[in-house]
N, C-alpha and C. Protein backbone atom coordinates (compact mmCIF):
# COMPACT_ATOMS: atom_id res chain seq x y z
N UNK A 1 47.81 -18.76 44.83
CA UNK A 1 46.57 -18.64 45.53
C UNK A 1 46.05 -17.21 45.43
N UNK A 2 44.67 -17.03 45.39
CA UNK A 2 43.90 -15.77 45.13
C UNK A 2 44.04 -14.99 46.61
N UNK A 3 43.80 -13.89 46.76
CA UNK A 3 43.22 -13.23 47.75
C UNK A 3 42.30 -13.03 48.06
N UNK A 4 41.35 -12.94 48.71
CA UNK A 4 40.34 -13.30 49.07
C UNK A 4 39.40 -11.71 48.81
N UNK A 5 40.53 -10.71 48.71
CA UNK A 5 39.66 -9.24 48.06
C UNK A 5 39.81 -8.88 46.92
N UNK A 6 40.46 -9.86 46.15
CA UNK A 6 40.40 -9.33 45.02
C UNK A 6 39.03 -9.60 44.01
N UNK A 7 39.07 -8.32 42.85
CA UNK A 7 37.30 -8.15 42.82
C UNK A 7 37.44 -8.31 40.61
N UNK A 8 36.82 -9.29 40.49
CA UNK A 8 36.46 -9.68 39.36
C UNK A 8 35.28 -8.96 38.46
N UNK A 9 35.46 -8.35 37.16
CA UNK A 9 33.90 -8.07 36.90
C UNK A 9 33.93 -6.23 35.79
N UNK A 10 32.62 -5.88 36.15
CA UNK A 10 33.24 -4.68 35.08
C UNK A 10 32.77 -3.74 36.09
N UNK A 11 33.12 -2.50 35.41
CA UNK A 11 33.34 -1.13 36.32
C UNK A 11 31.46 -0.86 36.18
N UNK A 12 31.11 0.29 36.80
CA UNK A 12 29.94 0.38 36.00
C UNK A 12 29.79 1.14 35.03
N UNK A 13 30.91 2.14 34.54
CA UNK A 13 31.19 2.89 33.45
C UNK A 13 31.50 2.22 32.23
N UNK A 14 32.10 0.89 32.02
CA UNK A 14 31.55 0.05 31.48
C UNK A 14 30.31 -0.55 30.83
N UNK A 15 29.64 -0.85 31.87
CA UNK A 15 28.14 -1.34 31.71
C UNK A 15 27.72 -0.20 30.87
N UNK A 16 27.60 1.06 31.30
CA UNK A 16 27.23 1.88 30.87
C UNK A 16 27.80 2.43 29.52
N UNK A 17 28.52 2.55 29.02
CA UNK A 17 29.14 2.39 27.69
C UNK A 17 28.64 1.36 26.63
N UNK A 18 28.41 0.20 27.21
CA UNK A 18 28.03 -0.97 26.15
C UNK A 18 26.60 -0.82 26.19
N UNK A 19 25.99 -0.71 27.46
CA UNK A 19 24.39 -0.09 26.96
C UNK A 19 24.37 0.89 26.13
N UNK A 20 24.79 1.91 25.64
CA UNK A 20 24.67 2.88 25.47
C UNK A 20 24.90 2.69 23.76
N UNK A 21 25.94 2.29 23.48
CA UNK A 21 25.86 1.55 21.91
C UNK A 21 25.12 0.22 21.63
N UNK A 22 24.36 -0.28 22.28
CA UNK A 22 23.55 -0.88 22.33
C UNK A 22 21.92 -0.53 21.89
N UNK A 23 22.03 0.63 22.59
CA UNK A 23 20.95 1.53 22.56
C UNK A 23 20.75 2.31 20.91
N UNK A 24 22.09 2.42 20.72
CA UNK A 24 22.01 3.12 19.68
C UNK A 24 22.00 2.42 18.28
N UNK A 25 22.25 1.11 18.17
CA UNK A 25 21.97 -0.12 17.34
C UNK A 25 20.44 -0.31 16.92
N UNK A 26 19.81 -0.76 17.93
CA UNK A 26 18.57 -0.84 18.53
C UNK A 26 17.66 0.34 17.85
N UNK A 27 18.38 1.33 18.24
CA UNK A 27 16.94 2.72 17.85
C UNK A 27 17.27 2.81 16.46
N UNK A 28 18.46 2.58 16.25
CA UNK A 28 18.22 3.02 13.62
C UNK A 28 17.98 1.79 13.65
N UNK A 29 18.38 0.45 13.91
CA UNK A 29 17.56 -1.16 13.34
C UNK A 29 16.08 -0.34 13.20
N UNK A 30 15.37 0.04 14.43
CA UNK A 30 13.60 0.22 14.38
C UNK A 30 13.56 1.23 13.58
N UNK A 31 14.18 2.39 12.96
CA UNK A 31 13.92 3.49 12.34
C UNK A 31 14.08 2.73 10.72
N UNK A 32 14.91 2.01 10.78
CA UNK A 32 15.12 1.57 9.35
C UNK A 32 13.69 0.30 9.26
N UNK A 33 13.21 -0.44 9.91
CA UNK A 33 12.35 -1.23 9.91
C UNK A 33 11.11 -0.59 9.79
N UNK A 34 10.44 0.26 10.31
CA UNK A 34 9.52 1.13 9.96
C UNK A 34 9.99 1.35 9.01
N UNK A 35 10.73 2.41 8.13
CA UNK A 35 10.54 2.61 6.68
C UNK A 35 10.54 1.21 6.04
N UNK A 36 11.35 0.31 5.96
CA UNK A 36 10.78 -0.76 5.19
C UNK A 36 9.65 -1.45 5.35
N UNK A 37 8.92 -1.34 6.19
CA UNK A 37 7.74 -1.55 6.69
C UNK A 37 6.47 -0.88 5.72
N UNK A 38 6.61 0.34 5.73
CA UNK A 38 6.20 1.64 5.38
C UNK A 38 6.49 1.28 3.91
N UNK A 39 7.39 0.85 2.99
CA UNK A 39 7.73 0.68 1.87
C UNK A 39 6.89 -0.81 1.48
N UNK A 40 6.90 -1.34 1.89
CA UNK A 40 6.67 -2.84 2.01
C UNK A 40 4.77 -2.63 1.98
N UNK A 41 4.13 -2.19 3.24
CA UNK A 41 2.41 -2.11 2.51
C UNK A 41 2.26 -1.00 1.40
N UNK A 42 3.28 -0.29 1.02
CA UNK A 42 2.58 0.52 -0.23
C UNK A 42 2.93 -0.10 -1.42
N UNK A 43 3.48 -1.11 -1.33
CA UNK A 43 4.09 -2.01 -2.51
C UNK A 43 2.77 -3.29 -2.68
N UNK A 44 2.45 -3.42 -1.42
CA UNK A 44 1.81 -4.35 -1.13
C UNK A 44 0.10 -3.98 -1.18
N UNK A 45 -0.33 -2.56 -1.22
CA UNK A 45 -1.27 -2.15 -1.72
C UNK A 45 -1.50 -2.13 -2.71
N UNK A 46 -0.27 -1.55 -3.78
CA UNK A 46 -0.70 -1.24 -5.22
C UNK A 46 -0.77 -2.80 -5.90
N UNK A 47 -0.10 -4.00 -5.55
CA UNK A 47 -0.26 -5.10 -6.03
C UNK A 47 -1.71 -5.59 -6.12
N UNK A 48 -2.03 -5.05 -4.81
CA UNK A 48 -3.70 -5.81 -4.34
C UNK A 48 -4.45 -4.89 -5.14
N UNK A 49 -4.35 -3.59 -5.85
CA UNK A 49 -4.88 -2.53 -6.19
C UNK A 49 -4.94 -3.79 -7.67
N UNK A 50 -3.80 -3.98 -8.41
CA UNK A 50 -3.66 -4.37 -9.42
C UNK A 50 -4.40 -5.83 -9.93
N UNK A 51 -4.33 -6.55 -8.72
CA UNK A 51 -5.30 -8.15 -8.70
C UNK A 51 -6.82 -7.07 -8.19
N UNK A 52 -7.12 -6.23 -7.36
CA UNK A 52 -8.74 -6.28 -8.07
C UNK A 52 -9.37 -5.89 -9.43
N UNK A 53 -8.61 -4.38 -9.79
CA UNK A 53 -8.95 -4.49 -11.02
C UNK A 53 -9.21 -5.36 -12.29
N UNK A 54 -8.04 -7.00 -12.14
CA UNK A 54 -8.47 -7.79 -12.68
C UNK A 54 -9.40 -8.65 -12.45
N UNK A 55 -9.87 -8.44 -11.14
CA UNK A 55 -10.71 -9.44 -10.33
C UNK A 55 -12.03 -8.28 -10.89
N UNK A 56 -12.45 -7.43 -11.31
CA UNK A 56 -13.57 -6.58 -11.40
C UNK A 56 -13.84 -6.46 -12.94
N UNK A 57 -12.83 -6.99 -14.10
CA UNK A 57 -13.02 -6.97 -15.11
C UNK A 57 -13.78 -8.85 -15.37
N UNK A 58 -13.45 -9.36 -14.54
CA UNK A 58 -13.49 -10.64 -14.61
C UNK A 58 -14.92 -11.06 -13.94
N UNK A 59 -15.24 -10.06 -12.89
CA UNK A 59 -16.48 -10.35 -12.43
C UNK A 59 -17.80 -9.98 -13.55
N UNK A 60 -17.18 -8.74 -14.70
CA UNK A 60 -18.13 -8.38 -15.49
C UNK A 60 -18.29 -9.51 -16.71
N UNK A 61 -17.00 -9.85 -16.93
CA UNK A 61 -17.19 -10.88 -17.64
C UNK A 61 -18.24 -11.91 -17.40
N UNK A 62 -17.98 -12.57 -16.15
CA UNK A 62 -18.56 -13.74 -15.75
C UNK A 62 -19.82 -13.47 -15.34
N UNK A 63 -20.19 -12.88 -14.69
CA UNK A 63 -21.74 -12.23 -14.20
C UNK A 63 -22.53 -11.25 -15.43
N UNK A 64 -21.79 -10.99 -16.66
CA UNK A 64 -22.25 -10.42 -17.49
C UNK A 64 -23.32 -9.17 -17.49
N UNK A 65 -22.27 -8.48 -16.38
CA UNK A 65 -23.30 -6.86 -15.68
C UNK A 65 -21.69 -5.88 -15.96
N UNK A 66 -22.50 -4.44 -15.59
CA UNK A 66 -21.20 -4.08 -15.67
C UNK A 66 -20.76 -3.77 -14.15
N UNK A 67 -19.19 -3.84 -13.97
CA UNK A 67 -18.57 -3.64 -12.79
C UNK A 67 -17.94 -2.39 -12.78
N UNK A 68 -17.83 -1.62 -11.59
CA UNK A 68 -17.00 -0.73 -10.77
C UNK A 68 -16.09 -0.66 -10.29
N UNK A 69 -15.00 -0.27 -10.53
CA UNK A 69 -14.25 0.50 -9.39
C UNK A 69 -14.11 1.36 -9.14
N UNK A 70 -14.58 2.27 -7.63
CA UNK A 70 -14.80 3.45 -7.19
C UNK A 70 -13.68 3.93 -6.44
N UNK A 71 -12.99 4.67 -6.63
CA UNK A 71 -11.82 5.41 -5.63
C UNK A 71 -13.06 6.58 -4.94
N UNK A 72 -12.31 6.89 -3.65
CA UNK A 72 -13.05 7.57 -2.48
C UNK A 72 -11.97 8.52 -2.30
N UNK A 73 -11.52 9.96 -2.22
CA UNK A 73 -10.80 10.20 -1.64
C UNK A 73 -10.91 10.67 -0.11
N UNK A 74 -12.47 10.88 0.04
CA UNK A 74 -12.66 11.46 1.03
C UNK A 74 -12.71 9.99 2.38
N UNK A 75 -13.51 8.76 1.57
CA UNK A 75 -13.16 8.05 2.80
C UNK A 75 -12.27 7.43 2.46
N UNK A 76 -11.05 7.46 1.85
CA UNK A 76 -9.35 6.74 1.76
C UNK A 76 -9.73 5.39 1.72
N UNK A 77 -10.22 5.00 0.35
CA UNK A 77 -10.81 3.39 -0.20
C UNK A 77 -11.31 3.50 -1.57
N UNK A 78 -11.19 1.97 -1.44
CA UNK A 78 -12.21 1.61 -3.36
C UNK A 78 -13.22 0.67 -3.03
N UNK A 79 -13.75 0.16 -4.09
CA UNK A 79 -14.92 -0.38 -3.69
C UNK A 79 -15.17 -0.93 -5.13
N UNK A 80 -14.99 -2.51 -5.20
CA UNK A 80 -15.76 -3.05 -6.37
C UNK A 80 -16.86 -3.13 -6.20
N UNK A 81 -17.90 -2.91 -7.05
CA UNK A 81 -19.49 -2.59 -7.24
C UNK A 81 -20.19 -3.18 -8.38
N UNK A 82 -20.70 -4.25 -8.41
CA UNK A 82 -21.60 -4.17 -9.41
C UNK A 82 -23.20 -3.08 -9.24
N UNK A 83 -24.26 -2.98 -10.35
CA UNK A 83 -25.27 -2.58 -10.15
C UNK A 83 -26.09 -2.72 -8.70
N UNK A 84 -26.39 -3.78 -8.52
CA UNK A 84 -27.16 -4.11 -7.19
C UNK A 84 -26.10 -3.98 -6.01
N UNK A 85 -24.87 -4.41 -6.01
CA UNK A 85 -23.81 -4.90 -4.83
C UNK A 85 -22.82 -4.37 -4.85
N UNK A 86 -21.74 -4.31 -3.66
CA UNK A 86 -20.79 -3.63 -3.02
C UNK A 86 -19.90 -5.53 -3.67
N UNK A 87 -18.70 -5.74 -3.96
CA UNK A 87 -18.34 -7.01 -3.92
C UNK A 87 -17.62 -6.87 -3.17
N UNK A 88 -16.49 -5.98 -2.89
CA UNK A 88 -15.33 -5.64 -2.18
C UNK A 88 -14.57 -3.93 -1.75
N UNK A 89 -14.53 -3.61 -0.51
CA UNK A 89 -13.85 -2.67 -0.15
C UNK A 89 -12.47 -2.84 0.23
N UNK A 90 -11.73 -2.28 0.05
CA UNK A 90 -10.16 -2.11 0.47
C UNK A 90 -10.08 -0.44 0.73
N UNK A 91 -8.92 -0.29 2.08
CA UNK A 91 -8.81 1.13 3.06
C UNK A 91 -7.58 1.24 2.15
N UNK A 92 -7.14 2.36 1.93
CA UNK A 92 -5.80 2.72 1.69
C UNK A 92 -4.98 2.99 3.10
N UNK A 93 -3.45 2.70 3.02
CA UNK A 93 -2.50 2.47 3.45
C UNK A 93 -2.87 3.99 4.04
N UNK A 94 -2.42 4.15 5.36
CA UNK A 94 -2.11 5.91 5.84
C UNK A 94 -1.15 6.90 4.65
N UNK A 95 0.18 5.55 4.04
CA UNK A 95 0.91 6.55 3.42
C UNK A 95 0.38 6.85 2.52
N UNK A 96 -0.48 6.11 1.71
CA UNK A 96 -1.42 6.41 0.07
C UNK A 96 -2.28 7.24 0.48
N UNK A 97 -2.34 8.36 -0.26
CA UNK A 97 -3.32 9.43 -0.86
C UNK A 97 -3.90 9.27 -2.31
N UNK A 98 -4.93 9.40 -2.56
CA UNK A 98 -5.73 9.57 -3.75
C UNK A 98 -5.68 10.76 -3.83
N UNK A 99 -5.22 11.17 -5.02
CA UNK A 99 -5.07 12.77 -5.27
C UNK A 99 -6.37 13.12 -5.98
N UNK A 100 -7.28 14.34 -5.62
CA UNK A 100 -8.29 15.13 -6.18
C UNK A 100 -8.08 15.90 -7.56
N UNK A 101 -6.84 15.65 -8.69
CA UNK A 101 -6.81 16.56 -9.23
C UNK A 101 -6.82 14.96 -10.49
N UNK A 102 -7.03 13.73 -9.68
CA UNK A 102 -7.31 12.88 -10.69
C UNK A 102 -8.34 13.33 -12.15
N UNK A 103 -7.87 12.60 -13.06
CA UNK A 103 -9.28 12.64 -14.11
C UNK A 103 -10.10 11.44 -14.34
N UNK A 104 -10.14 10.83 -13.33
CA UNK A 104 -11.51 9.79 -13.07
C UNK A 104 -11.69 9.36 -11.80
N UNK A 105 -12.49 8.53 -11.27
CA UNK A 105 -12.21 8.25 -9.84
C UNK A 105 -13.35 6.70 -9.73
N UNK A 106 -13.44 6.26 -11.42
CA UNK A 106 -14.52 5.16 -11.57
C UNK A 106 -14.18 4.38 -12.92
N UNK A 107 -13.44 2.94 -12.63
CA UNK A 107 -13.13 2.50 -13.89
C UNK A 107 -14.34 1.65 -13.80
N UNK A 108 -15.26 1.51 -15.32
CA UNK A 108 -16.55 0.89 -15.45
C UNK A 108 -16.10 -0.35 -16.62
N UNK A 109 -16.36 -1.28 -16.42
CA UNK A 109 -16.31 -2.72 -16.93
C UNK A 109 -17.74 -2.88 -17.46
N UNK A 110 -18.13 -3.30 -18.76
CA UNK A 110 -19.03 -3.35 -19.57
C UNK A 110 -19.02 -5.08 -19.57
N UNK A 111 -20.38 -5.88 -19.67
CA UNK A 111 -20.05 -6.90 -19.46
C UNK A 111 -19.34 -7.73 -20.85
N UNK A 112 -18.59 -7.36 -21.72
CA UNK A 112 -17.83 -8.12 -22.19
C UNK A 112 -16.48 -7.76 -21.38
N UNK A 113 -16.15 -7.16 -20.58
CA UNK A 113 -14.30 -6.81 -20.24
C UNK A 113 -14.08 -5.62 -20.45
N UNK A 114 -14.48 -4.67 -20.88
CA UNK A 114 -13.68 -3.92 -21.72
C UNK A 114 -14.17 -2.93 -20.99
N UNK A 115 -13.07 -1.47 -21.15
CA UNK A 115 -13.27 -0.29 -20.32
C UNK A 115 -14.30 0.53 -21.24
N UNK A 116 -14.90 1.57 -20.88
CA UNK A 116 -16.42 2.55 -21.20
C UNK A 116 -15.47 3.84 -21.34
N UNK A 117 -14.30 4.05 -20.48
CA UNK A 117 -13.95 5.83 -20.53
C UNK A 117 -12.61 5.40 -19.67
N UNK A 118 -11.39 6.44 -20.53
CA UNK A 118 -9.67 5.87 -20.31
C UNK A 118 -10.37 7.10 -18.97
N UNK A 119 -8.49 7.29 -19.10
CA UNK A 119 -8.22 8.42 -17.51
C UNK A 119 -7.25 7.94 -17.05
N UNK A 120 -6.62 9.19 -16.05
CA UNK A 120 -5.74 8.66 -15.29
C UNK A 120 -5.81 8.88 -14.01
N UNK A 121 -5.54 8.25 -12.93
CA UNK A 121 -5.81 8.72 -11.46
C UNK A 121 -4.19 8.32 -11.09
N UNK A 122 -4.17 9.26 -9.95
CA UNK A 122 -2.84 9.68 -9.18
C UNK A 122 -2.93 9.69 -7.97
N UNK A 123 -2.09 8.92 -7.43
CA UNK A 123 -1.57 8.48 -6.25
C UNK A 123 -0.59 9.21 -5.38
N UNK A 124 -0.65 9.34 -4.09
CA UNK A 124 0.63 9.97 -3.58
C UNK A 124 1.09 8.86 -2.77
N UNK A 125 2.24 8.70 -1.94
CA UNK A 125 3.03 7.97 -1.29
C UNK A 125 4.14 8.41 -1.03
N UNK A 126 5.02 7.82 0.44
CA UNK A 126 5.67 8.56 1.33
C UNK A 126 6.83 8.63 0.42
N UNK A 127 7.04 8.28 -0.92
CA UNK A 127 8.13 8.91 -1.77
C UNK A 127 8.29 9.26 -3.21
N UNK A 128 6.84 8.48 -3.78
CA UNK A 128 7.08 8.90 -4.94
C UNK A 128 5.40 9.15 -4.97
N UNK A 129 5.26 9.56 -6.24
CA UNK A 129 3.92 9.41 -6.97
C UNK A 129 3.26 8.34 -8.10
N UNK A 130 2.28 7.70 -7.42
CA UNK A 130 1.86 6.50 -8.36
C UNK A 130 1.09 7.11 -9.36
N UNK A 131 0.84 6.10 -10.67
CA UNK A 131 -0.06 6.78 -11.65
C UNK A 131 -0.56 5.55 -12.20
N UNK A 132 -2.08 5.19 -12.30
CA UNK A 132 -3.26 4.82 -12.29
C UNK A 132 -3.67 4.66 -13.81
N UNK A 133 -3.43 4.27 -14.99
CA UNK A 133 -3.67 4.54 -16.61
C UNK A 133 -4.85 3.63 -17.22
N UNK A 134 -5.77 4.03 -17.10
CA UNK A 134 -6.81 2.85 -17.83
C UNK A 134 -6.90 3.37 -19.12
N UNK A 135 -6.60 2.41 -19.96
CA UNK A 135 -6.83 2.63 -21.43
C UNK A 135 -8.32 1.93 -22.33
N UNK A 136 -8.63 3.07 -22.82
CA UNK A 136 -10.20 2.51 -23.13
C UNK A 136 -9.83 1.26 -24.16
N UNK A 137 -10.95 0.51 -24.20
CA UNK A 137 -11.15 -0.76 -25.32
C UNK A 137 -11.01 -2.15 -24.22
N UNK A 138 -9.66 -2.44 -24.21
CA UNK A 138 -9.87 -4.22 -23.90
C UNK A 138 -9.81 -3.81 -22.45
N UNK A 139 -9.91 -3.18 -21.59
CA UNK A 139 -10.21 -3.34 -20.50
C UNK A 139 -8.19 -3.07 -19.68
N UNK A 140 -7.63 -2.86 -20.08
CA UNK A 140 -6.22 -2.70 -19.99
C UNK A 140 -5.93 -1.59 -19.02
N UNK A 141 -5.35 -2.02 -17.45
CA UNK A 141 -4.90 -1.16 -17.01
C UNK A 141 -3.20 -1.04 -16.23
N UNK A 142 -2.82 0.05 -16.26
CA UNK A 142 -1.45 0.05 -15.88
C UNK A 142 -0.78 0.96 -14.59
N UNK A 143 -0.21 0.53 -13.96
CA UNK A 143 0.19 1.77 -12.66
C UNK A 143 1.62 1.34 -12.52
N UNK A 144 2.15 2.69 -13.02
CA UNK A 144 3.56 3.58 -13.33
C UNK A 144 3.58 3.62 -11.34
């Protein structure tokens, strides 16, 4: 038979111990989730970067005008453009920078497809540096 004072349970130095590595689980899980986070839309920018450019060679094709793409560095965006119209804006990611020391900042689509003037534009990001390659003729572009 029990006694009636005897006391079941944890100390609170206990409690306090298992919170405490608890705590510390908790805070690198979120530190590591932000960077993959952080890794994850700049991956996920340059993809979308890569479907408009084809989406802007394709609009010149089909609408048989020529198309734009405008990098901004100052307002951190692009902007497909035909002559008369804006078709599409996209913001860059906080971590993407458009670097100013680019040598273009406007790939022009002629209405058969094809690029008017190569170049390269450069990217920054929270670890490496992207690079932007339009090669003149069939409209061909690449990002290193």
């Amino acid at each position: 038979m029990k006694s009636l004072n005897s006391q079941n349970g944890f100390t609170l130095l206990e409690v306090i111990v298992v919170l405490a590595g608890l705590s510390v689980l908790i805070a690198s899980a979120t530190i590591y989730g932000q960077y993959n986070y952080l890794k994850l839309e700049e991956s996920h920018f340059f993809t979308l970067l890569q479907q408009d450019i084809l989406l802007a060679q394709s609009l010149a094709i089909e609408r048989k005008q020529v198309t734009y793409v405008k990098f901004s560095s100052e307002q951190r965006k692009y902007t497909i453009t035909t002559k008369f119209e804006a078709y599409k804006t996209v913001s860059f990611p906080q971590s993407v920078q458009y670097k100013n020391n680019s040598f273009f900042s406007t790939i022009e689509y002629t209405p058969a497809g094809t690029i008017t003037s190569f170049g390269t534009a450069y990217f920054s990001t929270s670890d490496v540096d992207k690079k932007l390659t339009a090669f003149i003729g069939r409209g061909r572009v690449q990002i290193d």
